[in-house]
Protein backbone atom coordinates (compact mmCIF):
# COMPACT_ATOMS: atom_id res chain seq x y z
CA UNK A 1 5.28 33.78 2.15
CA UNK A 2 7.56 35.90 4.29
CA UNK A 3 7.01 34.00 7.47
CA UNK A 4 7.48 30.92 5.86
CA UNK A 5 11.08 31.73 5.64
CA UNK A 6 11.54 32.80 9.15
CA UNK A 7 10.14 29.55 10.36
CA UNK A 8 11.54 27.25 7.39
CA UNK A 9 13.76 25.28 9.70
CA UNK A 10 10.66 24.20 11.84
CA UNK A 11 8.84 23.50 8.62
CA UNK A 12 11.13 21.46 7.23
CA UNK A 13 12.28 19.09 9.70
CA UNK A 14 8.44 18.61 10.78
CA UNK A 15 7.96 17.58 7.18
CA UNK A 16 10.75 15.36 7.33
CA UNK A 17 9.43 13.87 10.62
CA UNK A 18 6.18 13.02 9.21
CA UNK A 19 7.39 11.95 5.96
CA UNK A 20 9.69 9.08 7.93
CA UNK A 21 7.06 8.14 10.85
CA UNK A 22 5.11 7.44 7.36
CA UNK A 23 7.14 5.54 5.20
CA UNK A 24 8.48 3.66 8.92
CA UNK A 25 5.20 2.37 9.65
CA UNK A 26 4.67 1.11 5.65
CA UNK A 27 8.28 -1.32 6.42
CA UNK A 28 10.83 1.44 5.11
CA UNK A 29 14.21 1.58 6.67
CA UNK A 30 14.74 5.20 7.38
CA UNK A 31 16.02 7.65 9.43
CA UNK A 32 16.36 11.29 9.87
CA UNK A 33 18.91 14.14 10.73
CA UNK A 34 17.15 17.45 11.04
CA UNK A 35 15.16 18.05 7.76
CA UNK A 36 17.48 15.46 5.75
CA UNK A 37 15.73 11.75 4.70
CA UNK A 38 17.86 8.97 5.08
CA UNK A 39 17.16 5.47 2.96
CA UNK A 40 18.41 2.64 3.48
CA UNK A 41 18.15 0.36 0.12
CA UNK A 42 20.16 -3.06 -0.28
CA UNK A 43 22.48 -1.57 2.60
CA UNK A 44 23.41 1.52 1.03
CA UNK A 45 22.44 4.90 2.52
CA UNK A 46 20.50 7.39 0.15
CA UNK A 47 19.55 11.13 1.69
CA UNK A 48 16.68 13.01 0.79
CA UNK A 49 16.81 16.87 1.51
CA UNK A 50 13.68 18.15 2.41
CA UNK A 51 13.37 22.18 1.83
CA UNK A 52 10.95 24.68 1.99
CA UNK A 53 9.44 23.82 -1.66
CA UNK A 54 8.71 20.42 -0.65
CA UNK A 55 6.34 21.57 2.01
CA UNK A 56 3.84 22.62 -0.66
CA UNK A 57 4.17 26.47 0.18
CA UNK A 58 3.60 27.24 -3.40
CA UNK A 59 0.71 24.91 -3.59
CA UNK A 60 -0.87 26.29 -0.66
CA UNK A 61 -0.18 30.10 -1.83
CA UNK A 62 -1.55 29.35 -4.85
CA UNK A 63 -5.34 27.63 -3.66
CA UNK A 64 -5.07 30.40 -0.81
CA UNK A 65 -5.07 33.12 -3.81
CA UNK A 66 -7.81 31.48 -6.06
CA UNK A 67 -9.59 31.42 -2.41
CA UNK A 68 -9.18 34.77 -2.01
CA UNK A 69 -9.78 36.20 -5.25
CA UNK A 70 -13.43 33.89 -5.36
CA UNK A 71 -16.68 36.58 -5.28
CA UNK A 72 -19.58 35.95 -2.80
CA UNK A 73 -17.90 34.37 -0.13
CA UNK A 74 -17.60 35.27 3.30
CA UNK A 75 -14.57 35.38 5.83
CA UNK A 76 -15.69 32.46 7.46
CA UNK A 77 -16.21 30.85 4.32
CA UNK A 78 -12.86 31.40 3.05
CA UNK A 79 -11.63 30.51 6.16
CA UNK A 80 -13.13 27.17 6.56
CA UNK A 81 -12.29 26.65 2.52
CA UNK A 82 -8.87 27.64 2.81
CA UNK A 83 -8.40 24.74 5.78
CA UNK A 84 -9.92 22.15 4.38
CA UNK A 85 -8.00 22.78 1.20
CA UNK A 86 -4.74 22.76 2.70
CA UNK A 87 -5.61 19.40 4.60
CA UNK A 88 -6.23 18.19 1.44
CA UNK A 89 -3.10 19.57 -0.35
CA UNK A 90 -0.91 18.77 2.64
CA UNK A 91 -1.81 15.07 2.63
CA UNK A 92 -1.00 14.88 -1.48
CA UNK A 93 2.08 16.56 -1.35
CA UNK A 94 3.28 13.49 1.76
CA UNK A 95 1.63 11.21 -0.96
CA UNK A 96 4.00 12.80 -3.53
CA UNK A 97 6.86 12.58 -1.78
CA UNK A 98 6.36 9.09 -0.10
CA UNK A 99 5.68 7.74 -3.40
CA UNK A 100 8.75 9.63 -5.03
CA UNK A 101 11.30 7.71 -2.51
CA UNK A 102 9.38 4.53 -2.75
CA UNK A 103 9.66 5.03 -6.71
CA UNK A 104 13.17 5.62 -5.94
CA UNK A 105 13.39 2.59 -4.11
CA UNK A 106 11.96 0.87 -7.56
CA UNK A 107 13.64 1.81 -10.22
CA UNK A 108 16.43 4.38 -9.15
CA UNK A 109 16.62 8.46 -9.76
CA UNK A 110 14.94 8.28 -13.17
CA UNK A 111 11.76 7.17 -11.54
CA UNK A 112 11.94 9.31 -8.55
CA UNK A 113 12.56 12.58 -10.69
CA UNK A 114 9.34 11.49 -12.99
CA UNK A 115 7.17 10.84 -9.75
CA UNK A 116 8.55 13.69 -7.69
CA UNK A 117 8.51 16.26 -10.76
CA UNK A 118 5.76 15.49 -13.26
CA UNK A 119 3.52 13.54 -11.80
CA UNK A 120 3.25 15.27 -8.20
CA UNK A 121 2.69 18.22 -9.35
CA UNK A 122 0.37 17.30 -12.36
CA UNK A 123 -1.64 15.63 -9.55
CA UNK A 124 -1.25 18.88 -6.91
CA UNK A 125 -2.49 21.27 -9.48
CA UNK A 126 -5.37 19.46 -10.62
CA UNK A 127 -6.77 19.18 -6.73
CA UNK A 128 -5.97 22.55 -6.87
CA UNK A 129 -8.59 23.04 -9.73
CA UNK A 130 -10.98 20.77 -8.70
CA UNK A 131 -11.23 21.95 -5.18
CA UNK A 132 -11.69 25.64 -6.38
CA UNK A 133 -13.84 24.99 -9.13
CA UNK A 134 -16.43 22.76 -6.42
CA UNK A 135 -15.83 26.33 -4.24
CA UNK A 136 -16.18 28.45 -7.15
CA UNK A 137 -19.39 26.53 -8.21
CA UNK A 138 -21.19 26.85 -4.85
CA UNK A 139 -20.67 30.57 -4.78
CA UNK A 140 -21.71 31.29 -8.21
CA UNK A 141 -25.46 29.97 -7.28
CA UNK A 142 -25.66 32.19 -4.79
């Protein structure tokens, strides 16, 4: 987690890079300025910051961990595991957030903060458990 504060700037704006090519291509009128989101809705310009949380850091320390703690597995094994599960995790959390500002989009700030903050994460965790569990299952009938 240490290194993902030394290189947070980088992090960030890529996030915010991806998350705007993304919501361009779906007919979104957006823009950027470094890691910052910019919306336009019925001509009025609403900004997104993106930090280091929204990058799913925690998500990804937290599979990595459950990874790591699993018996019977092998370093290759938990390396192969570990990337596929944060290909997975990475493309929910740009789901979350995508559907957050097109929730905001919809029906203002309360329905941004309930996509964004309940169900995103409701919906990251449980990958999270299903994803580990299917690992955990495999290694067990070894």
């Amino acid at each position: 987690m240490f290194l993902s504060f030394l290189f947070e700037p980088q992090i960030t704006s890529l996030e915010a890079e991806n998350i705007v090519k993304i919501l361009s291509l779906i007919g979104g009128n957006v823009f950027r300025t470094g890691n910052v989101i910019n919306v336009i809705v019925d001509d009025k310009i609403t900004s997104f910051l993106v930090t280091l949380e929204c990058s799913g850091f925690l998500s990804f320390a937290i599979f990595t961990s459950l990874v790591l703690s699993t018996p019977n597995m092998g370093f290759r094994s938990r390396i192969s595991t570990v990337s596929y599960g944060f290909s997975i995790l990475y493309l929910i959390n740009l789901a979350r957030i995508i559907g957050a500002i097109e929730a905001f989009k919809v029906g203002g700030v309360q329905m941004l903060n309930i996509v964004h903050y309940v169900i995103g994460p409701v919906v990251l965790y449980i990958t999270i458990l299903v994803v580990w569990a299917n690992v955990l299952k495999k290694t067990l009938k070894k």
